[in-house]
C-alpha atoms as a PDB file:
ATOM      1  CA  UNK A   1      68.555  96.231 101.476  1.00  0.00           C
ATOM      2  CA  UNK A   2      72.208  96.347 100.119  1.00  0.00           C
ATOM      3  CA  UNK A   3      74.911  97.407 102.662  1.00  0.00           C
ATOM      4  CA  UNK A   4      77.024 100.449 100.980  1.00  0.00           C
ATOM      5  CA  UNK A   5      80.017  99.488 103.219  1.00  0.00           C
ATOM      6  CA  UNK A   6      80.543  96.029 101.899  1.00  0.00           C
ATOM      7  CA  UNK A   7      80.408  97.116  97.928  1.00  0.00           C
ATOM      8  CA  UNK A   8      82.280  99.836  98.314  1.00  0.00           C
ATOM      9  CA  UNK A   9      84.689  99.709  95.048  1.00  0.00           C
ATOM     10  CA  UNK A  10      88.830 100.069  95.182  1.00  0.00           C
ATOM     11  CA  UNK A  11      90.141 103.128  93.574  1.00  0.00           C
ATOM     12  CA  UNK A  12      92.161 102.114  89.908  1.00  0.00           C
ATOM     13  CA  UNK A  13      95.522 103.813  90.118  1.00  0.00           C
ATOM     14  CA  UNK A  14      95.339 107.604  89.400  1.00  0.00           C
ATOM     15  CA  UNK A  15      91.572 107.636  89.801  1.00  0.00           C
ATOM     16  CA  UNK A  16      91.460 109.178  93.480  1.00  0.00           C
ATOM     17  CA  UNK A  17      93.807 111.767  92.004  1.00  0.00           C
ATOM     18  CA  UNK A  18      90.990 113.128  89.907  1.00  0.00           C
ATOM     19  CA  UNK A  19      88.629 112.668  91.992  1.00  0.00           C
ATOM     20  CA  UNK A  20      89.945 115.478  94.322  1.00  0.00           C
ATOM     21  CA  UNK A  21      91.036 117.573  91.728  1.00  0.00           C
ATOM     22  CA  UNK A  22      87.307 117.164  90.293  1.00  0.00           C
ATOM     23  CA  UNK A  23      85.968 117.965  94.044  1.00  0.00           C
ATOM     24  CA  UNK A  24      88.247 120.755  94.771  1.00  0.00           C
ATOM     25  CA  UNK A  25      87.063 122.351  91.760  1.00  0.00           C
ATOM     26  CA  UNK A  26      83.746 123.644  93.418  1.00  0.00           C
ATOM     27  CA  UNK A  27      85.987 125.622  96.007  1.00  0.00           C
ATOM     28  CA  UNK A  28      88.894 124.678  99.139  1.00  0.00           C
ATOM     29  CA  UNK A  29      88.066 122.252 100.986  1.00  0.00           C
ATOM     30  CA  UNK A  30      90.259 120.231 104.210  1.00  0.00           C
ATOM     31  CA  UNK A  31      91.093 116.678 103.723  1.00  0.00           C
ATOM     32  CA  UNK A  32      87.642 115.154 105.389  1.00  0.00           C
ATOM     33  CA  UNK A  33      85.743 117.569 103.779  1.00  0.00           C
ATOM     34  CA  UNK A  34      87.289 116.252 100.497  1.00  0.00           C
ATOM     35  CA  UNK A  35      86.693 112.365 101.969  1.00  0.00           C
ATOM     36  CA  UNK A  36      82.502 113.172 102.240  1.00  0.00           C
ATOM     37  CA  UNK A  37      81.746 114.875  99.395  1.00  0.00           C
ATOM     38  CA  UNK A  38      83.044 111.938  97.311  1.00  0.00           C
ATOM     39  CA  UNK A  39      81.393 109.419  99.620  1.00  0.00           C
ATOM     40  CA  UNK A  40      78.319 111.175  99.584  1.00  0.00           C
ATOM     41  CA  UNK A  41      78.737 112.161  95.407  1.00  0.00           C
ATOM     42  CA  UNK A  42      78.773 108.373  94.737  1.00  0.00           C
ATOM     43  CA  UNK A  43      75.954 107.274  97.107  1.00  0.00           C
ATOM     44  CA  UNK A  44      78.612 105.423  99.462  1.00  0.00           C
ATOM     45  CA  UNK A  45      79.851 103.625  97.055  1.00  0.00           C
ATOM     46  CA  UNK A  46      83.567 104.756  96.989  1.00  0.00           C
ATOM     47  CA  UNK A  47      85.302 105.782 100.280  1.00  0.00           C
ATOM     48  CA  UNK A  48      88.569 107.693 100.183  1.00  0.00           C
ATOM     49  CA  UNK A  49      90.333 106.647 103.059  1.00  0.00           C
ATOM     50  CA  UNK A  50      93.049 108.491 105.229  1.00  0.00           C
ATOM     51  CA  UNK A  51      95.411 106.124 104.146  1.00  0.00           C
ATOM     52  CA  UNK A  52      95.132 106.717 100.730  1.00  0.00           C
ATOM     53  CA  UNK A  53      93.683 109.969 100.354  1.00  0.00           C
ATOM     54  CA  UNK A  54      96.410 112.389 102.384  1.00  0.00           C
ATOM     55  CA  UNK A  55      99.522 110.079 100.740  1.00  0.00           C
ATOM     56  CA  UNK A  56      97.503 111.474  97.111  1.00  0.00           C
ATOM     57  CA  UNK A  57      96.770 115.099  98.672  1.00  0.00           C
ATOM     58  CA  UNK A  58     100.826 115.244  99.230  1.00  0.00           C
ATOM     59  CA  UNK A  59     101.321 113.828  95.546  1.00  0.00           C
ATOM     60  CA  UNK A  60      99.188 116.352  93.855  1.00  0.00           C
ATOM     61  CA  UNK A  61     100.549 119.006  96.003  1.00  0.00           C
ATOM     62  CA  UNK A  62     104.316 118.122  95.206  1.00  0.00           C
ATOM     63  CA  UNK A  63     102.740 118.024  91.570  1.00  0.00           C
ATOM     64  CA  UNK A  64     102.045 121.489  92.268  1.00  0.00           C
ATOM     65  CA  UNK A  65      98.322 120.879  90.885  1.00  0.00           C
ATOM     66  CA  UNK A  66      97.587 121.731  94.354  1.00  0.00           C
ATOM     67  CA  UNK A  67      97.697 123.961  97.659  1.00  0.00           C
ATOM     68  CA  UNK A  68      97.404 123.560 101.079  1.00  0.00           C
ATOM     69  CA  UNK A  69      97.301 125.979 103.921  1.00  0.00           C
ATOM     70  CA  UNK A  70      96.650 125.691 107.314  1.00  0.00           C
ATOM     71  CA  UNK A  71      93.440 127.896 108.889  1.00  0.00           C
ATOM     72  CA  UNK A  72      91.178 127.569 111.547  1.00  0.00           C
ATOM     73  CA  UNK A  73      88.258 125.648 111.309  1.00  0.00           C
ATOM     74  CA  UNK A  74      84.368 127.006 112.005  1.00  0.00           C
ATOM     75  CA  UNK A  75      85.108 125.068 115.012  1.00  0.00           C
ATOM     76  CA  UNK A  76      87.999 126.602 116.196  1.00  0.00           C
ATOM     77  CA  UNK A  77      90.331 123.646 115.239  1.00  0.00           C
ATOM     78  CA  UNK A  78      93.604 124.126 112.840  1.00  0.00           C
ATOM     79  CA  UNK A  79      92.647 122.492 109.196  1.00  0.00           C
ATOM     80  CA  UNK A  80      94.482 121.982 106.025  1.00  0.00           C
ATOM     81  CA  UNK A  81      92.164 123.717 103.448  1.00  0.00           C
ATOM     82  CA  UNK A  82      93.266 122.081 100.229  1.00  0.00           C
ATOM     83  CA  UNK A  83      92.426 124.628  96.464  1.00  0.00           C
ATOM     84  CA  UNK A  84      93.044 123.823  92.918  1.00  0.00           C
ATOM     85  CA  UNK A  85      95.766 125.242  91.063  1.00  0.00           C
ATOM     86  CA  UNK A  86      95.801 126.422  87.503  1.00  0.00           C
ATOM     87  CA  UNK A  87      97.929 123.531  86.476  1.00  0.00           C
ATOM     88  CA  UNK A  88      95.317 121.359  88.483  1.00  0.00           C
ATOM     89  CA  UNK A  89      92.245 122.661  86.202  1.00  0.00           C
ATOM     90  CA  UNK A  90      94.429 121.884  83.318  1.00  0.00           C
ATOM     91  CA  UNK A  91      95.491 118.207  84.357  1.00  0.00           C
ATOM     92  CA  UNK A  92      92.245 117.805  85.498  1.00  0.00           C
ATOM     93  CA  UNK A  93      90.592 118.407  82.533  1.00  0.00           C
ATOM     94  CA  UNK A  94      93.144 115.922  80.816  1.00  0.00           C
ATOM     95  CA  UNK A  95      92.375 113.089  83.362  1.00  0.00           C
ATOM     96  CA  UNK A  96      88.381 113.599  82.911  1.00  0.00           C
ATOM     97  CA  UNK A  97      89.384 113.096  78.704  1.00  0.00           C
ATOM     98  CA  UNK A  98      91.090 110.402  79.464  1.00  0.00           C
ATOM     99  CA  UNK A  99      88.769 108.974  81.595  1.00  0.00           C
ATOM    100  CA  UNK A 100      85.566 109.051  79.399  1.00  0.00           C
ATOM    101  CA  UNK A 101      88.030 107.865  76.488  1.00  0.00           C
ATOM    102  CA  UNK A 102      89.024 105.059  79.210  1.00  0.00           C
ATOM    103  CA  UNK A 103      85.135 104.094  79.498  1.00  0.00           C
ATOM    104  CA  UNK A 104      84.252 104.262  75.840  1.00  0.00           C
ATOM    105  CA  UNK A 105      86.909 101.395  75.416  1.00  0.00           C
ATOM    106  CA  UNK A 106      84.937  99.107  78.416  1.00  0.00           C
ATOM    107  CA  UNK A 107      82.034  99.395  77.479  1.00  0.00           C
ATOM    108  CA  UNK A 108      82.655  98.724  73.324  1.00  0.00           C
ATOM    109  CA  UNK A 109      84.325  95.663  74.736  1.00  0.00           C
ATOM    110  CA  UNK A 110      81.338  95.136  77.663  1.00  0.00           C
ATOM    111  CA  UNK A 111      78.961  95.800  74.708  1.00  0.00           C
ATOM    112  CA  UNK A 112      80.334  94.986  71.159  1.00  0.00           C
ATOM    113  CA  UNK A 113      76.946  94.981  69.480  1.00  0.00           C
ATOM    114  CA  UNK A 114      75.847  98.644  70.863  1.00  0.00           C
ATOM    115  CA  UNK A 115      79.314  99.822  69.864  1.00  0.00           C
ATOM    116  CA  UNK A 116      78.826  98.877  66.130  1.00  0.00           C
ATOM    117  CA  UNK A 117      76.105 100.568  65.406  1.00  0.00           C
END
């Protein structure tokens, strides 16, 4: 059986970005909420740690594609709860373009005899 923590896959620039943009789009979420659904979402395969994904939470909210606010937790602990702003939809749905464009163009390369046909 394959161990999920030793293939986990590095992030390409801008791609953890999207990523939370993509998960905050099903509702607010705090910053480890936002860490599990994408483990979980790619079967452990990508893992967005602290160390990268709060430095990109405080990009996309200086981006303003982003909000935070602090609110207590169902636990009774103080959370950042993280939503999508309208300019996030719209940059998200440019990054998701881009992105299937992005993997069009590896996989004609990957696969030059399925892309001429």
């Amino acid at each position: 059986m394959r161990d999920p923590k030793s293939e986990r896959m590095e992030f390409l620039q801008g791609t953890l970005e999207m990523l939370v943009l993509r998960t905050l789009l099903f509702g607010p979420k705090h910053g480890y909420a936002i860490a599990q659904f994408i483990r979980q979402m790619s079967n452990d395969v990508l893992s967005a740690e602290a160390g990268s994904l709060y430095p990109a939470l405080q990009r996309l909210e200086l981006q303003k594609l982003i909000t935070a606010k602090w609110e207590m937790s169902d636990n009774n602990r103080r959370v950042r709860h993280y939503r999508l702003t309208a300019a996030g939809r719209a940059k998200l749905s440019s990054s998701m373009s881009r992105w299937d464009e992005f993997v069009r163009a590896i996989g004609n390369v990957l696969n030059p005899a399925e892309s001429q046909e």
